[in-house]
N, C-alpha and C. Protein backbone atom coordinates (compact mmCIF):
# COMPACT_ATOMS: atom_id res chain seq x y z
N UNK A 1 1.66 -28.66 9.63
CA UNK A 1 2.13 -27.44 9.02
C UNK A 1 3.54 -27.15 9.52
N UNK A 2 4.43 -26.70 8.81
CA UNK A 2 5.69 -26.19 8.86
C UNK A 2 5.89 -25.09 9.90
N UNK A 3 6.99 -25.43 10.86
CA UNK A 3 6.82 -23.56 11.36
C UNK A 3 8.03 -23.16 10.29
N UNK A 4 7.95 -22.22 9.44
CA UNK A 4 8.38 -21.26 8.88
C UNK A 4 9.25 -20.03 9.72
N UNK A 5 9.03 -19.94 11.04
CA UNK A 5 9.70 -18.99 11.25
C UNK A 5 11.10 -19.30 11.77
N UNK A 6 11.42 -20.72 12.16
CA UNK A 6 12.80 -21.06 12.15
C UNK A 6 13.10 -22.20 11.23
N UNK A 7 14.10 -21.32 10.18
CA UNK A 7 14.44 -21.84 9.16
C UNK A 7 15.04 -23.24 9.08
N UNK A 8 14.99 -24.61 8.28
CA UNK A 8 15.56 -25.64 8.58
C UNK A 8 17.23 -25.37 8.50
N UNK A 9 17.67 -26.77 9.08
CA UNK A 9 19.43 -26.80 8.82
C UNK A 9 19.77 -26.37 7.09
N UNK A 10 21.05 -25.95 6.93
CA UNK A 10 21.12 -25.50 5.63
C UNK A 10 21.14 -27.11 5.07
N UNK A 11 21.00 -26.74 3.49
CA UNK A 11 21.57 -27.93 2.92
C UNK A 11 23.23 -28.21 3.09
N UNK A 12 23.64 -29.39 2.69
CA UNK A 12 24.74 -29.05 2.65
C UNK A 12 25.64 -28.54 1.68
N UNK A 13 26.46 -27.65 2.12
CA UNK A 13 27.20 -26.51 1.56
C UNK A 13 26.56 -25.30 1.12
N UNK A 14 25.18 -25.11 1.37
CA UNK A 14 24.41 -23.76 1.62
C UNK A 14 23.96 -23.75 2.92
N UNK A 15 24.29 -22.11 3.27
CA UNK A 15 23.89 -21.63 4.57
C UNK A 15 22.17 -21.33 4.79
N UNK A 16 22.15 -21.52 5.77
CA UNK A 16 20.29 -21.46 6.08
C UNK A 16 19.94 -20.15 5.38
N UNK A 17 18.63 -20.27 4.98
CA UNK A 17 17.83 -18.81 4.19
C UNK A 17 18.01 -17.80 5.29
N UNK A 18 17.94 -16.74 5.05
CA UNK A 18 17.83 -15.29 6.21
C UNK A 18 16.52 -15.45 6.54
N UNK A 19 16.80 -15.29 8.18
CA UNK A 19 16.01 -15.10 9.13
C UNK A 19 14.40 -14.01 8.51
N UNK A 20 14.81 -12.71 7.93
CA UNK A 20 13.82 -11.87 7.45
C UNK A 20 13.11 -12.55 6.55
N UNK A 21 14.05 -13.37 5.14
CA UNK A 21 13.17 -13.92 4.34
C UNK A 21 12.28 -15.04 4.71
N UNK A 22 13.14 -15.58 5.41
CA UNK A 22 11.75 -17.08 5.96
C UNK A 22 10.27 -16.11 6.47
N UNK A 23 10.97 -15.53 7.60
CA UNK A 23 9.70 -13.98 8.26
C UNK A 23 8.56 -13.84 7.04
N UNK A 24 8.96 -13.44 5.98
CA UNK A 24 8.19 -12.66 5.67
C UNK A 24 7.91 -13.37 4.01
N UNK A 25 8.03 -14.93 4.08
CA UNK A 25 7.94 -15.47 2.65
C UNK A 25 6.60 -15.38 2.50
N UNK A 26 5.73 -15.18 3.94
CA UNK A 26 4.33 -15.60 3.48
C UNK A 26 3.80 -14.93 2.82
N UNK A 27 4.19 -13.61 2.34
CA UNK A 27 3.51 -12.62 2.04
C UNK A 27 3.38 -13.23 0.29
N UNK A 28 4.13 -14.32 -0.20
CA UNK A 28 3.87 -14.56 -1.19
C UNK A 28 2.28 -15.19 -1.87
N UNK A 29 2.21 -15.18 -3.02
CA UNK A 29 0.85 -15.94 -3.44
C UNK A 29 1.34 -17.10 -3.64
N UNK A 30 0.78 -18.13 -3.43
CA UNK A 30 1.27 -19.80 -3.89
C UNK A 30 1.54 -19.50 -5.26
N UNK A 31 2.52 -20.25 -5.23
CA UNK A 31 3.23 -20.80 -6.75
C UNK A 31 3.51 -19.62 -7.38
N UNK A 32 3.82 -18.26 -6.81
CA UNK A 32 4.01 -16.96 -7.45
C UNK A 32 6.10 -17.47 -7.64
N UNK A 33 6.02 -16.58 -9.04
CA UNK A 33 7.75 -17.01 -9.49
C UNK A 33 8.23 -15.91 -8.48
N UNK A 34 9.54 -16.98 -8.36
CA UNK A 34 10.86 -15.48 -7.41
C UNK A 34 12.54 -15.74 -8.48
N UNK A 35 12.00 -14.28 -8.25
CA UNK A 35 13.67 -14.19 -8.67
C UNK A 35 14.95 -13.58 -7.33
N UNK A 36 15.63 -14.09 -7.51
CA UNK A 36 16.64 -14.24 -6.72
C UNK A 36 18.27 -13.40 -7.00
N UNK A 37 18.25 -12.09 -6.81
CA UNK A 37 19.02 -11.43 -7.46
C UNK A 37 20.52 -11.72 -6.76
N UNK A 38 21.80 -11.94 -7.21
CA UNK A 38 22.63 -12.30 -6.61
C UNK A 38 22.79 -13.98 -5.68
N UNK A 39 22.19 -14.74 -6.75
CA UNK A 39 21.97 -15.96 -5.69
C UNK A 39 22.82 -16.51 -5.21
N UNK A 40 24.30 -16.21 -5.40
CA UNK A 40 25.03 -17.17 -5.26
C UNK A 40 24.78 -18.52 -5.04
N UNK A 41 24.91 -19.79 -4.32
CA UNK A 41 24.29 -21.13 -4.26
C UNK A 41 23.58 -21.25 -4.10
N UNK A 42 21.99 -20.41 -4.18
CA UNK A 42 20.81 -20.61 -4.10
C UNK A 42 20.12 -20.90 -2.94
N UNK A 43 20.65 -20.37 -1.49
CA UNK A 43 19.82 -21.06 -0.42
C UNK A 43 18.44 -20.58 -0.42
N UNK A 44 18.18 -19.17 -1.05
CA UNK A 44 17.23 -19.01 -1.14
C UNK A 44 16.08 -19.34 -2.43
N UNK A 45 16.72 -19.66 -3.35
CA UNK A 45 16.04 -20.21 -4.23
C UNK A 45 15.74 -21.57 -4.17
N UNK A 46 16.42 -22.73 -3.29
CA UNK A 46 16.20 -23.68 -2.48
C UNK A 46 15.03 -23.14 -1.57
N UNK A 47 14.70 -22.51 -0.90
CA UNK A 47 13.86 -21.99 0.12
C UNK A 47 12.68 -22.22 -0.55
N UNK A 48 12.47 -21.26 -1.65
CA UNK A 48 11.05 -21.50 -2.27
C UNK A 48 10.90 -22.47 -2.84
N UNK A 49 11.76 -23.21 -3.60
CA UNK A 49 11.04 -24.31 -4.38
C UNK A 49 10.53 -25.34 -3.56
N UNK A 50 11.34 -25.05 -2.21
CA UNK A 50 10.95 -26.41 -1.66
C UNK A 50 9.34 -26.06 -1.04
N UNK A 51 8.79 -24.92 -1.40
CA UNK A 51 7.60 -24.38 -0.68
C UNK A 51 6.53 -24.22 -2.21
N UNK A 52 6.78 -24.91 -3.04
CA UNK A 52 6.38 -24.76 -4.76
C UNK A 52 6.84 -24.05 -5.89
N UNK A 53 7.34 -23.05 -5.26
CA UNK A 53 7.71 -21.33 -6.27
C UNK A 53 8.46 -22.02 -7.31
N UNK A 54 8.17 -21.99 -8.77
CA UNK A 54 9.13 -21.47 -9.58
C UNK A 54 10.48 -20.25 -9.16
N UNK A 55 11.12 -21.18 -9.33
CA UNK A 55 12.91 -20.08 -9.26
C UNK A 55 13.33 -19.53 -10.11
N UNK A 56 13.72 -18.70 -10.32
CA UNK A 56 15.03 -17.82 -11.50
C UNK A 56 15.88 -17.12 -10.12
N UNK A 57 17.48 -17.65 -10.49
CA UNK A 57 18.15 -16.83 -9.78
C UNK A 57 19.25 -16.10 -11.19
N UNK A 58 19.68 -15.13 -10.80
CA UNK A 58 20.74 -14.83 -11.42
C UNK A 58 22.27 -14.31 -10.72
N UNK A 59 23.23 -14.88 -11.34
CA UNK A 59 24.71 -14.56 -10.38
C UNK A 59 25.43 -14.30 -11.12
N UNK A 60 27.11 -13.37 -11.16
CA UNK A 60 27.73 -13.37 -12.45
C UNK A 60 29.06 -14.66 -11.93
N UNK A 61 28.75 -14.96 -10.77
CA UNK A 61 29.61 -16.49 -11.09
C UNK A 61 29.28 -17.74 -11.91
N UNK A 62 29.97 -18.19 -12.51
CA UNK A 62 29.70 -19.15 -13.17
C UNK A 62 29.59 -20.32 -12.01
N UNK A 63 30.60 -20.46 -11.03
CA UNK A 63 30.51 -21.61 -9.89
C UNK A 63 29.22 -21.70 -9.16
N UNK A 64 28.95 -20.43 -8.48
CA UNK A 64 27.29 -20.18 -8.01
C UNK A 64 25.99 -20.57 -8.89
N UNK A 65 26.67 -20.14 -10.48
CA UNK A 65 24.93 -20.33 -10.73
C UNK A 65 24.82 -21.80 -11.25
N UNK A 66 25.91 -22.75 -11.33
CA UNK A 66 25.72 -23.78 -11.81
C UNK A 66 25.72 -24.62 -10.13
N UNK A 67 25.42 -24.12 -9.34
CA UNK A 67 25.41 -24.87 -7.84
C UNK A 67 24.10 -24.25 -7.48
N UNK A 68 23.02 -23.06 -8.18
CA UNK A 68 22.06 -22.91 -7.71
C UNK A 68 21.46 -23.44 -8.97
N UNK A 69 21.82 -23.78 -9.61
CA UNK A 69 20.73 -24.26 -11.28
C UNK A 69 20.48 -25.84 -10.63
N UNK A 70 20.72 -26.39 -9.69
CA UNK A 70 19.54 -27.90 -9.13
C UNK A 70 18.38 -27.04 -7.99
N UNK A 71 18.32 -25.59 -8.07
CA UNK A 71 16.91 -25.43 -7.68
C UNK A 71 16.27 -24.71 -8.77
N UNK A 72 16.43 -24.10 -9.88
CA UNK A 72 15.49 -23.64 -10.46
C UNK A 72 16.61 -23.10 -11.94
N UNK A 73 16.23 -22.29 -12.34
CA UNK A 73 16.41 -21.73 -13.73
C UNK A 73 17.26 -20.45 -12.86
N UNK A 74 18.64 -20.65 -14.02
CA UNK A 74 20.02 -19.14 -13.57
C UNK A 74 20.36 -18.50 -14.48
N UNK A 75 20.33 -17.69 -14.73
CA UNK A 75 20.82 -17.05 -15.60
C UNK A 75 22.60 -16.13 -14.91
N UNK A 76 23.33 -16.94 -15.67
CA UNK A 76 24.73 -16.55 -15.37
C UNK A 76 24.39 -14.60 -16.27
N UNK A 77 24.80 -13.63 -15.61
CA UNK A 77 24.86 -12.29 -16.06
C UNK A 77 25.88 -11.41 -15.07
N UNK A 78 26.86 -10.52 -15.25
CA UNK A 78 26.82 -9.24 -14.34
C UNK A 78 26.16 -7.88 -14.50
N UNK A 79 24.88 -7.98 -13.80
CA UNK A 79 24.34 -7.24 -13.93
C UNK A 79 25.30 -5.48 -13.31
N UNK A 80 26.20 -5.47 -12.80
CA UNK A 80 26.44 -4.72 -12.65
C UNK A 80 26.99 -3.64 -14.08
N UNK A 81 27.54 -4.27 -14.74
CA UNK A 81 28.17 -3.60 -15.68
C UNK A 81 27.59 -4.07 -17.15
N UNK A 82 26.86 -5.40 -17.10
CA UNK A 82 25.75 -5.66 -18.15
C UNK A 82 24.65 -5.28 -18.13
N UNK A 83 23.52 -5.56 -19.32
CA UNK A 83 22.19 -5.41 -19.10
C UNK A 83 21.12 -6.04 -18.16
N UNK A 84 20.40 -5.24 -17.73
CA UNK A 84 19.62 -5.93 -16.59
C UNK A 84 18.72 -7.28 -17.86
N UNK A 85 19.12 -8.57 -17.35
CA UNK A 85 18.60 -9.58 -18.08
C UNK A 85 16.88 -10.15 -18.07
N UNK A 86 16.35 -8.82 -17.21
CA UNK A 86 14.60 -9.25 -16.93
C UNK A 86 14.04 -8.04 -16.93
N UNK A 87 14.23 -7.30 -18.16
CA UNK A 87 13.74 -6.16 -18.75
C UNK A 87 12.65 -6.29 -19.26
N UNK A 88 10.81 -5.86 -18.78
CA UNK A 88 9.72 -6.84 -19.34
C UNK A 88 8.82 -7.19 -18.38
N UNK A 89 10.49 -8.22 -17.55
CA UNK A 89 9.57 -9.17 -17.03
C UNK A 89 9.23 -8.93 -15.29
N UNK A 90 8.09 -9.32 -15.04
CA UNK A 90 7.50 -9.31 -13.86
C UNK A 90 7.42 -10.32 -12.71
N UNK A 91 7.86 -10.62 -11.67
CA UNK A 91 7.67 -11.67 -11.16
C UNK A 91 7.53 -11.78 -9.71
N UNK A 92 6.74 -12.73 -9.18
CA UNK A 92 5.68 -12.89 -8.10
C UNK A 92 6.10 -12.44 -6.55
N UNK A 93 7.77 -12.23 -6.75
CA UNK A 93 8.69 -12.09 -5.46
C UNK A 93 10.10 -11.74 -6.07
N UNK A 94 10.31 -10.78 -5.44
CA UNK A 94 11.68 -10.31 -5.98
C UNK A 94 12.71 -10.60 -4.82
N UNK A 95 14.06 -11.29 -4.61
CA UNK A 95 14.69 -11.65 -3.32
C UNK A 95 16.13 -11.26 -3.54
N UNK A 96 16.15 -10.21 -2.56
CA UNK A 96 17.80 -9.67 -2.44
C UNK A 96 18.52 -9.73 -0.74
N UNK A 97 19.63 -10.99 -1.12
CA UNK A 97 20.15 -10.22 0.43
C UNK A 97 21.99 -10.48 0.01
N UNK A 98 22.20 -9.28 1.28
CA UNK A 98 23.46 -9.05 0.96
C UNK A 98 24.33 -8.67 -0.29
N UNK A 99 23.45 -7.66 -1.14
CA UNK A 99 23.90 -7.09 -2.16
C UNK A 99 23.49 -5.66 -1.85
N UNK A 100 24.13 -4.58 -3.25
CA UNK A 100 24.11 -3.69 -3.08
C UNK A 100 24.97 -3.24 -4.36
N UNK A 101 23.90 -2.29 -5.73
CA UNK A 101 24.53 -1.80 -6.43
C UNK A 101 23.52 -1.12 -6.98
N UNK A 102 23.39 0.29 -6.43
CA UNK A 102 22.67 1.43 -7.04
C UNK A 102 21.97 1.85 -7.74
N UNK A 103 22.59 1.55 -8.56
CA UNK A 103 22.13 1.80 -10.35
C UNK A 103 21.25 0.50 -10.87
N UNK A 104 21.28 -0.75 -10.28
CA UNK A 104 20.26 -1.51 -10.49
C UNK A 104 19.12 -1.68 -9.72
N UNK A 105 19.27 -0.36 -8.89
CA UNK A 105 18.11 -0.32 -7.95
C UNK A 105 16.10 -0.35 -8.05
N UNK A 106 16.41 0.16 -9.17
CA UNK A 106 15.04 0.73 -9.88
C UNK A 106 14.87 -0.69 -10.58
N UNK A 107 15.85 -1.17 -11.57
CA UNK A 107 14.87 -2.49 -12.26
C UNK A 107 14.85 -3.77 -11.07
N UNK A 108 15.77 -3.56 -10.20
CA UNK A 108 15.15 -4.62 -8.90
C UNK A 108 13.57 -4.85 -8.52
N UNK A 109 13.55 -3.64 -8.13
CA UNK A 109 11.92 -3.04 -7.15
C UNK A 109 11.06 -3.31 -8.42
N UNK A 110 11.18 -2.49 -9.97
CA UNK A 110 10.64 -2.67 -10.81
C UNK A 110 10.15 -4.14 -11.62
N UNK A 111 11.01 -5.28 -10.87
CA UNK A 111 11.09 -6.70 -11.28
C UNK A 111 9.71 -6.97 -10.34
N UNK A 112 9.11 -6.74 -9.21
CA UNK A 112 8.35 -7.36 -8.56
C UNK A 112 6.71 -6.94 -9.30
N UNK A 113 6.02 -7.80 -9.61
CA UNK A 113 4.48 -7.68 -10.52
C UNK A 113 3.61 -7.15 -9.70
N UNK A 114 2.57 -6.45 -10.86
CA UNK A 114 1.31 -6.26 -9.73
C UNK A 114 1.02 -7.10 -8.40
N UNK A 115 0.71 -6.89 -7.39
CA UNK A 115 0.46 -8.08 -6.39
C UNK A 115 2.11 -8.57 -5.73
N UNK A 116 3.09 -8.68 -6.06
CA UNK A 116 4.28 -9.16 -6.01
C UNK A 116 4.66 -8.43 -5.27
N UNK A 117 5.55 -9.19 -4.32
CA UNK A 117 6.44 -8.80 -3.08
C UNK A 117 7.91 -8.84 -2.83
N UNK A 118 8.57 -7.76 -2.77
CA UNK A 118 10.36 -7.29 -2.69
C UNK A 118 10.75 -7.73 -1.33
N UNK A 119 11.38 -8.57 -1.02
CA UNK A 119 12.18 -8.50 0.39
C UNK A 119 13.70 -8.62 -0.17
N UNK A 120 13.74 -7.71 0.67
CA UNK A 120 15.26 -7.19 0.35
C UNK A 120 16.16 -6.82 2.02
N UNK A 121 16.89 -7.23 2.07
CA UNK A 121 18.36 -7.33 3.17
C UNK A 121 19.42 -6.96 2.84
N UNK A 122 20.05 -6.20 2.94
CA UNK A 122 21.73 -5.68 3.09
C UNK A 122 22.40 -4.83 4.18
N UNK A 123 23.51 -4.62 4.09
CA UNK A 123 24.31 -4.04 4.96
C UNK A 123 23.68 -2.64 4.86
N UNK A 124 24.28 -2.08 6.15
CA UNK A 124 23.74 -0.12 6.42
C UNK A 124 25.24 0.56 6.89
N UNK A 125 25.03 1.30 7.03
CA UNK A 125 25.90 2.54 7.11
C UNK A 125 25.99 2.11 8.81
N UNK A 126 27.39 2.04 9.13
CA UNK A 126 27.62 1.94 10.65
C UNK A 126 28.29 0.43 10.47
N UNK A 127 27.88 -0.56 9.69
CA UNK A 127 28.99 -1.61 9.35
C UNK A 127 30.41 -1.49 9.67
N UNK A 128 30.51 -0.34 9.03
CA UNK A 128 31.90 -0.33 8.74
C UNK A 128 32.82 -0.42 10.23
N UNK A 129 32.11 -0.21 11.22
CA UNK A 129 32.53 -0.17 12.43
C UNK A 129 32.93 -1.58 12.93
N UNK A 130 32.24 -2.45 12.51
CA UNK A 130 32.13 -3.75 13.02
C UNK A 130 32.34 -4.66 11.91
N UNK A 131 33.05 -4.22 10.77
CA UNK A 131 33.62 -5.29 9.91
C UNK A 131 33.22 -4.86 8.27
N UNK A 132 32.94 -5.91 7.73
CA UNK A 132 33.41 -5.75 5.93
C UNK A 132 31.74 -6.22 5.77
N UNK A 133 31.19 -5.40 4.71
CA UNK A 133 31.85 -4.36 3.97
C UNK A 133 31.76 -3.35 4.41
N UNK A 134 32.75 -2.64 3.57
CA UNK A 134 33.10 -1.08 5.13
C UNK A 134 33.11 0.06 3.85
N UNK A 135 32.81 -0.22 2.74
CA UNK A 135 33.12 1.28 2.10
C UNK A 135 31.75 1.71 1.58
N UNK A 136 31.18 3.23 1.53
CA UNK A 136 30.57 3.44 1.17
C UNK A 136 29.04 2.93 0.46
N UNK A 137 29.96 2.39 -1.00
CA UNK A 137 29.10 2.32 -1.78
C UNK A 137 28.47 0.89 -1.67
N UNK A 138 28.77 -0.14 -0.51
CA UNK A 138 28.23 -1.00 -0.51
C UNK A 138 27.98 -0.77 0.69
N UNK A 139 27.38 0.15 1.31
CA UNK A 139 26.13 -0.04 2.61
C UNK A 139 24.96 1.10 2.18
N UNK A 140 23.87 0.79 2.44
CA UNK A 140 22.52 1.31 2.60
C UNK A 140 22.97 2.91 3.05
N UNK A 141 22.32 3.94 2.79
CA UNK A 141 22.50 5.35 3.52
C UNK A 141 20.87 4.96 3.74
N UNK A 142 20.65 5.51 5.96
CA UNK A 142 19.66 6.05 6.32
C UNK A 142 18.64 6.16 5.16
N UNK A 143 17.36 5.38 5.24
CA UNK A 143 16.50 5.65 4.99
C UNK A 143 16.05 5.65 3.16
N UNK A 144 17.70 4.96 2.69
CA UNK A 144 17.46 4.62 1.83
C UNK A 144 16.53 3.55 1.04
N UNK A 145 16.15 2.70 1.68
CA UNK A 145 15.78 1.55 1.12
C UNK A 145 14.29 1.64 1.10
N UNK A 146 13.77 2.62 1.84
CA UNK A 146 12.51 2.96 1.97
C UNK A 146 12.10 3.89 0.66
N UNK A 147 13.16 5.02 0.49
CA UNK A 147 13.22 5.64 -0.74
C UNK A 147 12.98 5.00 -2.19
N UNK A 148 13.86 4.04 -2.33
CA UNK A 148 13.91 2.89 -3.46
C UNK A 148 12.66 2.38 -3.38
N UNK A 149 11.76 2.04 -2.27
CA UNK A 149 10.64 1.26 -2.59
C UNK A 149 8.94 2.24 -2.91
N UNK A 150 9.43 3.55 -2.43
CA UNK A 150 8.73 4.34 -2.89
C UNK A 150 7.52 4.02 -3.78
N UNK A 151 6.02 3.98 -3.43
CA UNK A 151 5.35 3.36 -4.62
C UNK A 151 5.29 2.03 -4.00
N UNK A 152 5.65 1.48 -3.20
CA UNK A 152 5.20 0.03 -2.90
C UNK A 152 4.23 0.02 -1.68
N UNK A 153 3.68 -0.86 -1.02
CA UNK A 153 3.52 -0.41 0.42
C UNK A 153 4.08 -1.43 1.16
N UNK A 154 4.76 -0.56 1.80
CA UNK A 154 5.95 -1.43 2.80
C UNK A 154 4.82 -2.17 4.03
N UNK A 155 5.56 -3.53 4.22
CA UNK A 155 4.74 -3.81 5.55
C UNK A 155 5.41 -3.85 6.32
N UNK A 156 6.96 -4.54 6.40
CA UNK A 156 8.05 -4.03 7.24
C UNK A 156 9.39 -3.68 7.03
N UNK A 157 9.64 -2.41 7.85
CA UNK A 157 11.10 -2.32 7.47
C UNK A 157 12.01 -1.92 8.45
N UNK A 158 13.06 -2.19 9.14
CA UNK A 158 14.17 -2.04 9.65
C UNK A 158 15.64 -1.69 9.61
N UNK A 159 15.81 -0.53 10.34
CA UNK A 159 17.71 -0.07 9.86
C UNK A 159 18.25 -0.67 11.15
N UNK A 160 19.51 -1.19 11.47
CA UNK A 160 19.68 -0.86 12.65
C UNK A 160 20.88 -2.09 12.60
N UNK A 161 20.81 -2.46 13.72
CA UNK A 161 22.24 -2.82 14.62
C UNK A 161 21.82 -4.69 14.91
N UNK A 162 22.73 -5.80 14.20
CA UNK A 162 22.22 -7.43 14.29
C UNK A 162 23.13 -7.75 15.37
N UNK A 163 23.08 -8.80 16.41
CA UNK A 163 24.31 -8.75 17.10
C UNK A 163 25.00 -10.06 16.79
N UNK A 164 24.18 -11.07 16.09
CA UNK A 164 24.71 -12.48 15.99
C UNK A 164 24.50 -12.85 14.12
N UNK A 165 25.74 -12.86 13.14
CA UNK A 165 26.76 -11.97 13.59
C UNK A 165 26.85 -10.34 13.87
N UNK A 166 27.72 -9.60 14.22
CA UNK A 166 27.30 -8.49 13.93
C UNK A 166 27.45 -8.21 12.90
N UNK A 167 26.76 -7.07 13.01
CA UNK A 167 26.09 -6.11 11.35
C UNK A 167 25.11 -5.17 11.79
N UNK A 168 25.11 -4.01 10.60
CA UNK A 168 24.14 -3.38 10.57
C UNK A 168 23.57 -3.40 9.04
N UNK A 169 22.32 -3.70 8.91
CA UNK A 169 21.39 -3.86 7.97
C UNK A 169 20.26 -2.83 7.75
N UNK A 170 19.98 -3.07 6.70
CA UNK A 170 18.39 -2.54 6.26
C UNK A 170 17.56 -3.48 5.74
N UNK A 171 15.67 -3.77 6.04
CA UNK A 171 16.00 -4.84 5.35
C UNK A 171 14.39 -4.32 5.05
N UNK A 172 13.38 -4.73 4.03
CA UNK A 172 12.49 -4.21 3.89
C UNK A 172 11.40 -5.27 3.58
N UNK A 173 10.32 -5.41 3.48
CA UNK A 173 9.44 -6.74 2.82
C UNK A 173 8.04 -5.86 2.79
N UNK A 174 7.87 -5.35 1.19
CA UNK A 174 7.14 -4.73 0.45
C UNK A 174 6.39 -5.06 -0.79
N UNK A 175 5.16 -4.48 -0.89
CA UNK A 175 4.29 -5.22 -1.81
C UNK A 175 3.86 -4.17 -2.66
N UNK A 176 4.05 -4.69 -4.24
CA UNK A 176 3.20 -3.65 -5.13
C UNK A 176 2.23 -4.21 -5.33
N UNK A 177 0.97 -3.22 -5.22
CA UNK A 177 -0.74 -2.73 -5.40
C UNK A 177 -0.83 -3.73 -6.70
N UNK A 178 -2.05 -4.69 -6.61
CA UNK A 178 -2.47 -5.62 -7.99
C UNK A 178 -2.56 -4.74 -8.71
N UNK A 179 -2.89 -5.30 -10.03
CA UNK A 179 -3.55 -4.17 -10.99
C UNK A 179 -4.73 -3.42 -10.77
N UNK A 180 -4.72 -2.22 -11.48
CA UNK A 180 -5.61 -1.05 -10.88
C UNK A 180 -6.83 -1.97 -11.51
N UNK A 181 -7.82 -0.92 -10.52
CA UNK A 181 -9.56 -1.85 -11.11
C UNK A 181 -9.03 -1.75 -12.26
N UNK A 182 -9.07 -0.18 -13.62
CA UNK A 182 -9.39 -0.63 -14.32
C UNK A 182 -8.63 -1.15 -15.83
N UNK A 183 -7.50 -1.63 -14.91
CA UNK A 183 -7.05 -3.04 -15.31
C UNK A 183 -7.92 -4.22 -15.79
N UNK A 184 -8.63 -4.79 -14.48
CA UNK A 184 -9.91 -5.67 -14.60
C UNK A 184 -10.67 -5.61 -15.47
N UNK A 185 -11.20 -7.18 -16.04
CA UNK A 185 -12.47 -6.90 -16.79
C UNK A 185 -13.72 -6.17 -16.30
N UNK A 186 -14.86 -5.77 -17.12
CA UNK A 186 -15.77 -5.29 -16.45
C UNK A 186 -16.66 -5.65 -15.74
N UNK A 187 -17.17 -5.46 -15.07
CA UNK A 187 -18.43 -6.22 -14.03
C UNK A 187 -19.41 -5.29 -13.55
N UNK A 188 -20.44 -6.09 -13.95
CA UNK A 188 -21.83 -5.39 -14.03
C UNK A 188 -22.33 -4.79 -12.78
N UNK A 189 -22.44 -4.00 -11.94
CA UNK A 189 -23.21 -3.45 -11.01
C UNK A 189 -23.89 -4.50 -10.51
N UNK A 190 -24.37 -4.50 -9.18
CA UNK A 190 -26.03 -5.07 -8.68
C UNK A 190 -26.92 -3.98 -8.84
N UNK A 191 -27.76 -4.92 -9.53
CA UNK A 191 -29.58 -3.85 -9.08
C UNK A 191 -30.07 -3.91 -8.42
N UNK A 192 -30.35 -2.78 -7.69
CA UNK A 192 -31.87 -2.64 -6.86
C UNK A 192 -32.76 -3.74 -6.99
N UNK A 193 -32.98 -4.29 -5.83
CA UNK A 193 -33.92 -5.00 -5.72
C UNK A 193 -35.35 -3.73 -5.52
């Protein structure tokens, strides 16, 4: 068996998966799809396939997503100022690190399926002290990221202070509830013996 909790050497010219996501991939179901929001070269969409997962990443570089399209399926989009391109759709693991844009906050969290798990990583508020990115709207506010997942049940989450490199992050790894029972088909009671 693999230890999973220290990530292999990167490939080359992708940097090793984040420390949190290797942490906390287990929470996936085998062969559950991940989407990969912001993949740039895919280390993390490399991560899962090499563990079975169907991939979808999406990036609005054209250089990134054609350097993460030899691990899975990309959809070139900017979601920032375009339409969110997985409107619908549901999928088994939702994977964000080192992004941050507000307004796509809700169909992010909303991308992960009944049963399906969000791990998500970015910068926090106090960055700015110790380097880039330093403005506002691209760090986490306190206690935000917990807010956004609202409705999920978090299993772990962390704000705080990285020292190698430095940074301050938020980073969360959360699961939405399967479908309600009565979702499920029906099933007959036991009788009394």
């Amino acid at each position: 068996m693999k230890d999973v909790t220290n990530p292999p050497s990167p490939v080359h010219g992708l940097s090793a998966p984040s420390e949190w996501i290797v942490r906390w991939s287990h929470l996936l179901a085998p062969g559950a799809a991940v989407l990969d929001v912001a993949c740039g070269a895919g280390r993390h969409m490399h991560w899962f396939a090499q563990r079975g997962h169907p991939v979808t990443g999406v990036d609005r570089s054209p250089e990134a997503a054609a350097a993460a399209a030899a691990f899975g399926a990309v959809v070139t989009a900017d979601i920032e100022d375009g339409p969110w391109p997985f409107t619908g759709q549901g999928f088994g693991a939702v994977v964000v690190t080192n992004y941050l844009w507000r307004a796509r906050l809700p169909d992010i969290v909303a991308a992960a399926a009944p049963g399906g798990v969000l791990l998500y990583e970015t910068f926090a508020a106090g960055n700015e002290s110790v380097g880039k990115p330093s403005r506002p709207d691209f760090l986490l506010r306190p206690g935000e990221l917990l807010a956004a997942c609202d409705g999920l049940r978090v299993v772990a989450y962390e704000d705080g202070f990285l020292s190698e490199p430095a940074r301050f992050v938020q980073r969360i790894a959360a699961v939405r509830a399967p479908a309600a029972a009565a979702d499920l088909p029906a099933r007959h009671p036991l009788k009394a013996a």
